[in-house]
Protein backbone atom coordinates (compact mmCIF):
# COMPACT_ATOMS: atom_id res chain seq x y z
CA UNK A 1 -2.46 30.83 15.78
CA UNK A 2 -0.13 30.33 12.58
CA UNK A 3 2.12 27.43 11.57
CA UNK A 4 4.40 28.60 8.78
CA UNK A 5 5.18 25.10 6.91
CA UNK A 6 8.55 26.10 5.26
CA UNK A 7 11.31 24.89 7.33
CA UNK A 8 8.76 22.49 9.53
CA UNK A 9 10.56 19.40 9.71
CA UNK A 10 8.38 15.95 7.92
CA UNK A 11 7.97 14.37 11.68
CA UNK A 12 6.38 17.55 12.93
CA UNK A 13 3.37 18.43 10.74
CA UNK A 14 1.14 16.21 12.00
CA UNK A 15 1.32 17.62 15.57
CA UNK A 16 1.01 20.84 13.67
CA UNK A 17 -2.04 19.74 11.63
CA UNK A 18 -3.35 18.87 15.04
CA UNK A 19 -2.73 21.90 16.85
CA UNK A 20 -4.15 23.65 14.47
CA UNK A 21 -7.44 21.34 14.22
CA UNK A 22 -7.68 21.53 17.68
CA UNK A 23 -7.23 25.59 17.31
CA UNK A 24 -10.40 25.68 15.05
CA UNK A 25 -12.81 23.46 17.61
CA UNK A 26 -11.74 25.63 20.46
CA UNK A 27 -13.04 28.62 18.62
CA UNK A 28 -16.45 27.04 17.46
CA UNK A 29 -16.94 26.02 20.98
CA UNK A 30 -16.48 29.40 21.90
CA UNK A 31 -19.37 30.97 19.66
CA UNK A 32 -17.25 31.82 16.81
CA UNK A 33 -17.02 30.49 13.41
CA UNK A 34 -13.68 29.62 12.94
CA UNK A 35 -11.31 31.26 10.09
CA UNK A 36 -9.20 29.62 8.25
CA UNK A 37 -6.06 31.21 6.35
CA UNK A 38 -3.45 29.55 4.05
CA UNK A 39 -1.27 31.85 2.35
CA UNK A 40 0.64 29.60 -0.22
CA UNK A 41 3.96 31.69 -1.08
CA UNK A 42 3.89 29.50 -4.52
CA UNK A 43 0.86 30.51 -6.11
CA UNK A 44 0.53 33.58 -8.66
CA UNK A 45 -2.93 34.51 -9.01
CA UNK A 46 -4.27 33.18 -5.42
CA UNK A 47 -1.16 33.15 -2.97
CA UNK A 48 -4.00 33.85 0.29
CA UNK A 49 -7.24 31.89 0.58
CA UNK A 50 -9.34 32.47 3.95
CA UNK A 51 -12.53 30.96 4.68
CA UNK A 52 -15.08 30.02 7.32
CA UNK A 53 -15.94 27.21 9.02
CA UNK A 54 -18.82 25.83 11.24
CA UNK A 55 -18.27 22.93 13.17
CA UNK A 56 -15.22 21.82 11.93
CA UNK A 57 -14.77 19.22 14.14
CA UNK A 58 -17.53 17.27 11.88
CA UNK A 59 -14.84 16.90 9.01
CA UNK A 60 -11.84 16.85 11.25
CA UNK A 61 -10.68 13.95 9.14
CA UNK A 62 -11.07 15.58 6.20
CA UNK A 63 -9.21 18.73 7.32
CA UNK A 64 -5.92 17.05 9.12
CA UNK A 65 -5.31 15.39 4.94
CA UNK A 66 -6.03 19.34 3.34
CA UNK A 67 -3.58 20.56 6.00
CA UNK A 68 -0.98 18.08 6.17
CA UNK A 69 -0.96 18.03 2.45
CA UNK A 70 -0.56 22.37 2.54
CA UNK A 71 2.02 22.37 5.34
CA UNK A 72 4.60 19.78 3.52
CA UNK A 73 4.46 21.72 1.02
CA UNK A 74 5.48 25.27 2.80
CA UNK A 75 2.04 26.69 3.33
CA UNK A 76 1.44 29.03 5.66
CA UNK A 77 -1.80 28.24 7.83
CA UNK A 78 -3.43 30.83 10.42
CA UNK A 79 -6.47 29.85 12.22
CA UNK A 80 -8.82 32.83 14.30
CA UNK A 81 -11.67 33.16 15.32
CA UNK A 82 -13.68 35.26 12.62
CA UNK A 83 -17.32 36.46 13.76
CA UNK A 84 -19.91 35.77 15.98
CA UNK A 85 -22.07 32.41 15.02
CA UNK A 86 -25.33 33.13 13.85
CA UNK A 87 -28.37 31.68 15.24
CA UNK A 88 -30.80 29.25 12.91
CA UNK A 89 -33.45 32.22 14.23
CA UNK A 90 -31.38 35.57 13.25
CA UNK A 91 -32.80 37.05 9.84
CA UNK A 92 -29.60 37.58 8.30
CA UNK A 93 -28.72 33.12 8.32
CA UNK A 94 -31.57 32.59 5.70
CA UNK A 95 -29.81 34.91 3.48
CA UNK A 96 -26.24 33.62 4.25
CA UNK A 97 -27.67 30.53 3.02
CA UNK A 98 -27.58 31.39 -0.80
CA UNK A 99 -24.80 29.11 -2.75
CA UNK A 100 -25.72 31.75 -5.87
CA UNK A 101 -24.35 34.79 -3.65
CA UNK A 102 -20.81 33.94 -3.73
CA UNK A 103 -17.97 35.98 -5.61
CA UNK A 104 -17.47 33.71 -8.68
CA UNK A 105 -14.48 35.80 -9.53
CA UNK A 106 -12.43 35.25 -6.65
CA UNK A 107 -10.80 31.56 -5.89
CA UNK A 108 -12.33 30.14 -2.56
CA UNK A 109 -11.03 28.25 0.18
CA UNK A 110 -14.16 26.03 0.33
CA UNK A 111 -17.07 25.18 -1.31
CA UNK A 112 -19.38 26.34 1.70
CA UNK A 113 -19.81 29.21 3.66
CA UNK A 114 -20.57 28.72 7.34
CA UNK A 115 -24.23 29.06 7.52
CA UNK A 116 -24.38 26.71 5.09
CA UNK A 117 -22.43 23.79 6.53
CA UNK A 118 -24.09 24.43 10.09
CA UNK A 119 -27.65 23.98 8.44
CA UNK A 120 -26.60 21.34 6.49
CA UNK A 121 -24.90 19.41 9.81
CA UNK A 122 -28.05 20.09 11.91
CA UNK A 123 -30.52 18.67 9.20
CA UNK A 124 -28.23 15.54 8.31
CA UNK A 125 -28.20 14.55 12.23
CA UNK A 126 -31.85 14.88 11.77
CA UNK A 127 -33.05 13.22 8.85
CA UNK A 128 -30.33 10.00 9.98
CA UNK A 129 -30.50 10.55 13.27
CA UNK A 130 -26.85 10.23 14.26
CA UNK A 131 -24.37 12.32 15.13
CA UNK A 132 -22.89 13.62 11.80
CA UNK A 133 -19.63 12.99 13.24
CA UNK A 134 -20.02 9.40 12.85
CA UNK A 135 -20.18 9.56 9.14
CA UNK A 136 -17.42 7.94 7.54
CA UNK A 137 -15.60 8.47 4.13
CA UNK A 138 -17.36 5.68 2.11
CA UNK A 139 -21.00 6.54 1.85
CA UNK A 140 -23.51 3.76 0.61
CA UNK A 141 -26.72 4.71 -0.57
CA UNK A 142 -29.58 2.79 -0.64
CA UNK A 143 -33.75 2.82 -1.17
CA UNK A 144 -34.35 0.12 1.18
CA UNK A 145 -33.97 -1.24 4.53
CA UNK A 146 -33.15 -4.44 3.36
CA UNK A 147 -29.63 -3.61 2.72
CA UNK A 148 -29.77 -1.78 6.23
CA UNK A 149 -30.48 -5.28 7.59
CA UNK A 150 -27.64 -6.62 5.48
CA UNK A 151 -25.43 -4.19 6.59
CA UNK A 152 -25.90 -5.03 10.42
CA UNK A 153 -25.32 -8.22 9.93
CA UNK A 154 -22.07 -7.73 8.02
CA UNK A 155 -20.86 -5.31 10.80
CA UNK A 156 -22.46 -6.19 13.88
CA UNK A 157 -20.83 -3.04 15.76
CA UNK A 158 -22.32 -0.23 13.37
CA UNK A 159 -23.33 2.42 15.22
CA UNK A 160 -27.08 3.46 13.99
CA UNK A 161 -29.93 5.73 14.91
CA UNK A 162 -30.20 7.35 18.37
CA UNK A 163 -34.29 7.33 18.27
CA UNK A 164 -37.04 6.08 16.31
CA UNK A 165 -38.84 7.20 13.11
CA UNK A 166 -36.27 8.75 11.43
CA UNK A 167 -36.94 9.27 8.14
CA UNK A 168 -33.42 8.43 6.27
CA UNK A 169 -31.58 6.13 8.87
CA UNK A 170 -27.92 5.87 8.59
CA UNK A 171 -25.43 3.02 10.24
CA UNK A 172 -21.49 3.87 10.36
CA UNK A 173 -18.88 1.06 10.75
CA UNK A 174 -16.89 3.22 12.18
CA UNK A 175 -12.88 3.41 11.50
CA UNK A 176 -9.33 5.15 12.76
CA UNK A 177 -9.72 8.66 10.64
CA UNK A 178 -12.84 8.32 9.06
CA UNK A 179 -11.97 5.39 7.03
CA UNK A 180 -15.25 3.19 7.62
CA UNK A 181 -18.53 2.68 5.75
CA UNK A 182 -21.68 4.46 6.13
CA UNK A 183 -24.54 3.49 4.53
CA UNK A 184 -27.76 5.72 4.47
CA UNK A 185 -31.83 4.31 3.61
CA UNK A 186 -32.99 7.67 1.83
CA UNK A 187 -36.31 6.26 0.49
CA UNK A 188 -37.39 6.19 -2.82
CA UNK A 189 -37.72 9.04 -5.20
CA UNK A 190 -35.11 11.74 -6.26
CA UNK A 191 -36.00 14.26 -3.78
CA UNK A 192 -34.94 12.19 -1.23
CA UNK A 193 -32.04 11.65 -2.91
CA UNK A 194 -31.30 15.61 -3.55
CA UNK A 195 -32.20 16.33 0.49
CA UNK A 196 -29.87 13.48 1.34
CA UNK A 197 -26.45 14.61 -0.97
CA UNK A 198 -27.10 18.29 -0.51
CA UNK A 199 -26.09 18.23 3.45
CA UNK A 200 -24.10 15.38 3.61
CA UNK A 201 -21.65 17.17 0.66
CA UNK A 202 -20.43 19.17 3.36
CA UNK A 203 -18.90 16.15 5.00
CA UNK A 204 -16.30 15.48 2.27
CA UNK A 205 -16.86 11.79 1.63
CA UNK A 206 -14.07 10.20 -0.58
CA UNK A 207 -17.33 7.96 -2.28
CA UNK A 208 -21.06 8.26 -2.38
CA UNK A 209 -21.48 4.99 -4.36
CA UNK A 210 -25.72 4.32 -4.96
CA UNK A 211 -26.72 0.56 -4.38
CA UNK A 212 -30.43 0.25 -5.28
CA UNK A 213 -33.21 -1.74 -7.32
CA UNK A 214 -34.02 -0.72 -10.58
CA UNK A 215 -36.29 -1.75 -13.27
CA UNK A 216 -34.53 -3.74 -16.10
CA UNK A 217 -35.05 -2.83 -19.71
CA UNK A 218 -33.84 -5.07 -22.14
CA UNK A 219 -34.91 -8.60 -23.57
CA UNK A 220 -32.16 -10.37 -22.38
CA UNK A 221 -31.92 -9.36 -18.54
CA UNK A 222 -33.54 -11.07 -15.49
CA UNK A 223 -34.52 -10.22 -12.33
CA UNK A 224 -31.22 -10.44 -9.98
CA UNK A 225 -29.02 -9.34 -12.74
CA UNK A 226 -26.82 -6.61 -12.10
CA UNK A 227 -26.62 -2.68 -13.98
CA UNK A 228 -23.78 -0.87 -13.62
CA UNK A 229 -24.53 2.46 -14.99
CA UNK A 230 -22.10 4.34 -17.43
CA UNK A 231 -24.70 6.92 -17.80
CA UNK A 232 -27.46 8.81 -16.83
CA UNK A 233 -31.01 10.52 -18.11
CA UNK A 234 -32.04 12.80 -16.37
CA UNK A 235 -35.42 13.17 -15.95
CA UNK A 236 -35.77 13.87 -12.08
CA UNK A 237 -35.70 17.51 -12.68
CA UNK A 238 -34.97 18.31 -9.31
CA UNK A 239 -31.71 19.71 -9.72
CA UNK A 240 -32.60 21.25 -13.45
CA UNK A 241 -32.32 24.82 -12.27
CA UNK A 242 -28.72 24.45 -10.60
CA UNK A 243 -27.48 21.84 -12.72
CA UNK A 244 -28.79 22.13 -16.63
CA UNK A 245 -29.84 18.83 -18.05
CA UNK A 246 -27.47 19.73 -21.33
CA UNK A 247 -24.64 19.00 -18.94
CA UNK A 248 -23.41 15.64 -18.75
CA UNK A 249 -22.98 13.77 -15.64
CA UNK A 250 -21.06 10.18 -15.33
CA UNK A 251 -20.12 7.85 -13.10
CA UNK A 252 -16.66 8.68 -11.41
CA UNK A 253 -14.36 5.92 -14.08
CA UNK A 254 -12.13 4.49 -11.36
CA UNK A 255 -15.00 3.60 -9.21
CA UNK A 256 -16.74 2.03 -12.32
CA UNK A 257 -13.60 0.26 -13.04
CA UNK A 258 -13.38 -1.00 -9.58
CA UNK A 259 -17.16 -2.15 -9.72
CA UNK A 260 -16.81 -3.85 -12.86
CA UNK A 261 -13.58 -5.99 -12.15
CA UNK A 262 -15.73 -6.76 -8.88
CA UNK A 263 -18.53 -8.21 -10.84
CA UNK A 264 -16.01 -9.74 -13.94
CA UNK A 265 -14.38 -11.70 -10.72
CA UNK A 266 -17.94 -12.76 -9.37
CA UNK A 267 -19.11 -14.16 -12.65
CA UNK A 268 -22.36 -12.34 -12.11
CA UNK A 269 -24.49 -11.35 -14.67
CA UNK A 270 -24.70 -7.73 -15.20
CA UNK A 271 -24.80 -5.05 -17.75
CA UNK A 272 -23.69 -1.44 -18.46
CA UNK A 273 -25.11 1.21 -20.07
CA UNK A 274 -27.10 4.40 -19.76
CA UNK A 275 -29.56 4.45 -16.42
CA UNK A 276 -33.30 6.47 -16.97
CA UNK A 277 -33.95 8.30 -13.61
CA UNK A 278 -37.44 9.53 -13.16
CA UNK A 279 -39.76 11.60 -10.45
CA UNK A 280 -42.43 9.51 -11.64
CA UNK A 281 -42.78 6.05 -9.53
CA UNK A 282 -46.11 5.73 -12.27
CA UNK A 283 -44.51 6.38 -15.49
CA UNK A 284 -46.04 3.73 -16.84
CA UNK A 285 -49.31 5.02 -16.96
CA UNK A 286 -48.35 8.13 -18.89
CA UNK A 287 -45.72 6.10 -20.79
CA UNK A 288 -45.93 6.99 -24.26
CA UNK A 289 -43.12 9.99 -24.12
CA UNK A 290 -40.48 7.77 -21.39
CA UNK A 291 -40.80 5.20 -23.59
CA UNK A 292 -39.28 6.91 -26.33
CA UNK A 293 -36.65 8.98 -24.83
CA UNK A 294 -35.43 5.34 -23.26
CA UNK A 295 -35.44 3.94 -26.87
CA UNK A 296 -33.46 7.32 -27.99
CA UNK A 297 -30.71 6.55 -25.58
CA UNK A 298 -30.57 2.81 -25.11
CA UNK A 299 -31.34 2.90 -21.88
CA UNK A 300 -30.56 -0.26 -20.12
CA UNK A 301 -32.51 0.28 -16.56
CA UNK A 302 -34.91 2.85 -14.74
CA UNK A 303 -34.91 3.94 -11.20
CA UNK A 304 -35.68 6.94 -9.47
CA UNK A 305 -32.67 8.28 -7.68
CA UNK A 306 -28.93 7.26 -9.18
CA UNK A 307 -28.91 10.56 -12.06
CA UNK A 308 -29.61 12.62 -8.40
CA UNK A 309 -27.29 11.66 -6.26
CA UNK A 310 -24.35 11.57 -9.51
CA UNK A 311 -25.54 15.00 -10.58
CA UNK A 312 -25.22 16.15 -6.87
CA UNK A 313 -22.16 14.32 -6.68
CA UNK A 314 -20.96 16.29 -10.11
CA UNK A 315 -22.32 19.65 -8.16
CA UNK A 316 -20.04 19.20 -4.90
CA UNK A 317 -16.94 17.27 -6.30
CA UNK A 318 -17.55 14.11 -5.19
CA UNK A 319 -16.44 10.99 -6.62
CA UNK A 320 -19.75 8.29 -7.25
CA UNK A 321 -21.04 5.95 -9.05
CA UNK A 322 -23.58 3.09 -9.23
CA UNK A 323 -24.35 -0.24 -9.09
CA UNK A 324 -28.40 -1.50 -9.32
CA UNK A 325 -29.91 -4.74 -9.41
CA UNK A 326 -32.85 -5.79 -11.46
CA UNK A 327 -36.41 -6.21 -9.31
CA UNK A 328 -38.63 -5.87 -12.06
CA UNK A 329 -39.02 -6.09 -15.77
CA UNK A 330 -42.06 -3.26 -16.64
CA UNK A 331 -41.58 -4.11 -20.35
CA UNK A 332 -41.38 -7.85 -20.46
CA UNK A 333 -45.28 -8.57 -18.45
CA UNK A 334 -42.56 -8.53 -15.18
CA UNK A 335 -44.04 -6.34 -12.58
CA UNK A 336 -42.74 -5.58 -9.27
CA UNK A 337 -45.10 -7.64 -7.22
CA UNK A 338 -44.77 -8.12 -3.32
CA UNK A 339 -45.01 -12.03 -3.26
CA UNK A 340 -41.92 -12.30 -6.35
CA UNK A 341 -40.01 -9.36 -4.60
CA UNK A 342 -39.68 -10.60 -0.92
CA UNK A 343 -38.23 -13.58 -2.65
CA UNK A 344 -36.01 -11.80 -4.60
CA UNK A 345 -34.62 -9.05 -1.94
CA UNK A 346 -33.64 -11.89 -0.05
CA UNK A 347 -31.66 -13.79 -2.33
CA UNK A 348 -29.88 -10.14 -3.34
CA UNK A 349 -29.22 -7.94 -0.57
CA UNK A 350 -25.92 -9.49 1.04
CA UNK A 351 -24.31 -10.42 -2.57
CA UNK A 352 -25.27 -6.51 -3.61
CA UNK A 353 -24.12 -5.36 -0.34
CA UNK A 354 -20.53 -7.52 -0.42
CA UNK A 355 -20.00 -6.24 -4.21
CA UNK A 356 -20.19 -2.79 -3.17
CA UNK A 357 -17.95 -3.17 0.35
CA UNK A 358 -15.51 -4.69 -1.91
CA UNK A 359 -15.18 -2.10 -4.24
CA UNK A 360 -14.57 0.75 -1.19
CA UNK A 361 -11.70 -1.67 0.42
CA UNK A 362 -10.20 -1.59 -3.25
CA UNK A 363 -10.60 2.21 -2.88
CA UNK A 364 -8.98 2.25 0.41
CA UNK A 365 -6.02 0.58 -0.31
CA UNK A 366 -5.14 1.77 -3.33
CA UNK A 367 -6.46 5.71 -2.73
CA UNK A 368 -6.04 6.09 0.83
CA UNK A 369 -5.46 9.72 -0.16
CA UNK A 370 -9.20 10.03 -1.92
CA UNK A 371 -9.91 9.62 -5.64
CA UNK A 372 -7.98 11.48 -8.17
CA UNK A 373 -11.09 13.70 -9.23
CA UNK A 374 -9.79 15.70 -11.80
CA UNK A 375 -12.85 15.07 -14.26
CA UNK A 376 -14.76 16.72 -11.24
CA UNK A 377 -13.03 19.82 -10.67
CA UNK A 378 -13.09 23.40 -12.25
CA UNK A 379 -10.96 25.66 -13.81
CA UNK A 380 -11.58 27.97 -10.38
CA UNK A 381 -11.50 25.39 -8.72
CA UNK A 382 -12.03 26.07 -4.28
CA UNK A 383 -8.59 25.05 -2.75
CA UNK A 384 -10.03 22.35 -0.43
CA UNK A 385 -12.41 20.81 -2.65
CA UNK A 386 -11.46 17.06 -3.95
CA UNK A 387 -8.38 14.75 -2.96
């Protein structure tokens, strides 16, 4: 099936970008991973881009805004049905699965190949135990259920796990398009966090946006104050041999702009400043060498997943940032300590949780589109990729 978009008239692309979406579901359904071809009569170097999708209702959203976007602007689009589906079980997936295989000298059409965004659906729907079609644009990430519990309250009708003992649980307040909130419990630690962004960056989300407890590192914070992190250390490590720790990762601006006029208009105590995230939940018993990196770069907070999910956000073009609150003070005889933190989590959760819903409706309104992410994207850079 092929829609040419020159000469389509404004009030029929979106039954287009429909037919089309529907075109690619009825070909997954039917065993196939479905191709995608857009042949843009405009471009020099890349005028035809083709790739492969599994599942592509799970992003439907986020394919009806690539396509509407490509056919207004005379875009050819062809959708077929391009080879068999492969099996989890067939020798040949495991290899398909390599990110590092890819041409690097050709443009793509997307950042994933097929295998890779059918693995990635099947373990996200089983680590959150939803359907990952009830994912929404505006992900919230947090490291405890509190929050979760905060959440449900705020949006009574979220839609949340299907069974029990899952071991990230998401809830979706679900919206026309895609446009709710979904906010996911990975745990504590940055592999959690890594396991969490790497399959839900197939989904597209316009925000991951972290919202998590942190230890506080200067004289003059308390516990409950807010740290809005400009930058990050990373000492996770778990993404050191993709991502090289000489590369620097921020916080997406706009969001941090959003954030901060959020907590300016609150008159809540906060500050910014550079965020130490660590795969050690003891550091302070081997704390000698932390200690001093923190002093090197004025570290304001430590946690152990916000450098993870911005690094994987960096990785996979997608706009984050984040937004901690103080539970401890490790240098200041301020432990975390379960009678002082019960107290504390409850007095937090729904102020943190309202802080960061506001920002997204601020996103939503004024980017309905997705982010401008040009400070995420490359020089070759995959076609649908960003905004």
């Amino acid at each position: 099936m092929t829609v040419e978009g020159a000469g389509l008239e404004p009030g029929r692309v979106g039954a287009a970008v429909d037919r089309l979406l529907d075109a690619l579901e009825e070909v997954d359904r039917d065993g196939w991973y479905a191709a995608l071809e857009v042949v843009r009569p405009w471009s020099k170097h890349n005028p035809r881009l083709v790739g492969e999708f599994a599942h592509p209702g799970a992003i439907r959203w986020y394919l009806r805004r690539e396509l509407r976007t490509l056919l207004s602007q005379g875009a050819d689009v062809t959708v077929r049905a391009s080879r068999r589906r492969l099996s989890f079980d067939d020798p040949d997936f495991f290899a398909a699965l390599d990110e590092e295989r890819f041409d690097l000298r050709a443009k793509k059409l997307f950042l994933f190949g097929p295998e890779r965004m059918a693995l990635s659906l099947d373990r996200l729907s089983h680590y959150c135990g939803t359907p990952v079609e009830s994912f929404q644009r505006y992900v919230l990430f947090t490291n405890y259920a509190m929050h979760i519990e905060a959440f449900r309250e705020r949006f009574p009708d979220a839609v949340g796990p299907v069974r029990e003992n899952v071991q990230m649980p998401a809830w979706h307040h679900q919206a026309e398009d895609g446009g709710g909130v979904s906010i996911v419990n990975i745990g504590v630690g940055p592999a959690n966090a890594k396991t969490a962004t790497d399959h839900l960056a197939v989904l597209r989300p316009d925000t991951m946006l972290m919202i998590g407890h942190c230890g506080g590192l200067r004289n003059h914070q308390q516990i409950g104050d807010f740290v809005l992190a400009t930058a990050y250390l990373r000492a996770d490590h778990v993404l050191d041999d993709v991502l090289p720790t000489t590369v620097p990762v921020i916080p997406t601006p706009r969001l941090n702009m959003f954030l901060l006029d959020e907590l300016d208009d609150r008159r809540v105590p906060y500050r910014l400043g550079t965020v130490y995230t660590t795969d050690n939940r003891n550091w302070e018993l081997n704390q000698q060498r932390p200690l001093a990196t923190m002093r090197a770069a004025r570290c304001v907070a430590v946690d152990m997943e916000s450098a993870t999910i911005a690094a994987n956000g960096f990785r996979y073009r997608i706009p984050n940032a984040t937004l901690l609150c103080v539970s401890d003070r490790p240098l200041h005889a301020e432990p975390k300590l379960a009678g002082e933190a019960a107290v504390f989590y409850n007095n937090s959760k729904r102020q943190h949780l309202e802080i960061a819903l506001s920002c997204l409706d601020r996103v939503r309104r004024e980017h309905p589109g997705g982010l401008p992410s040009q400070d995420l994207r490359a020089s070759d850079e995959p076609l649908l990729s960003g905004e």
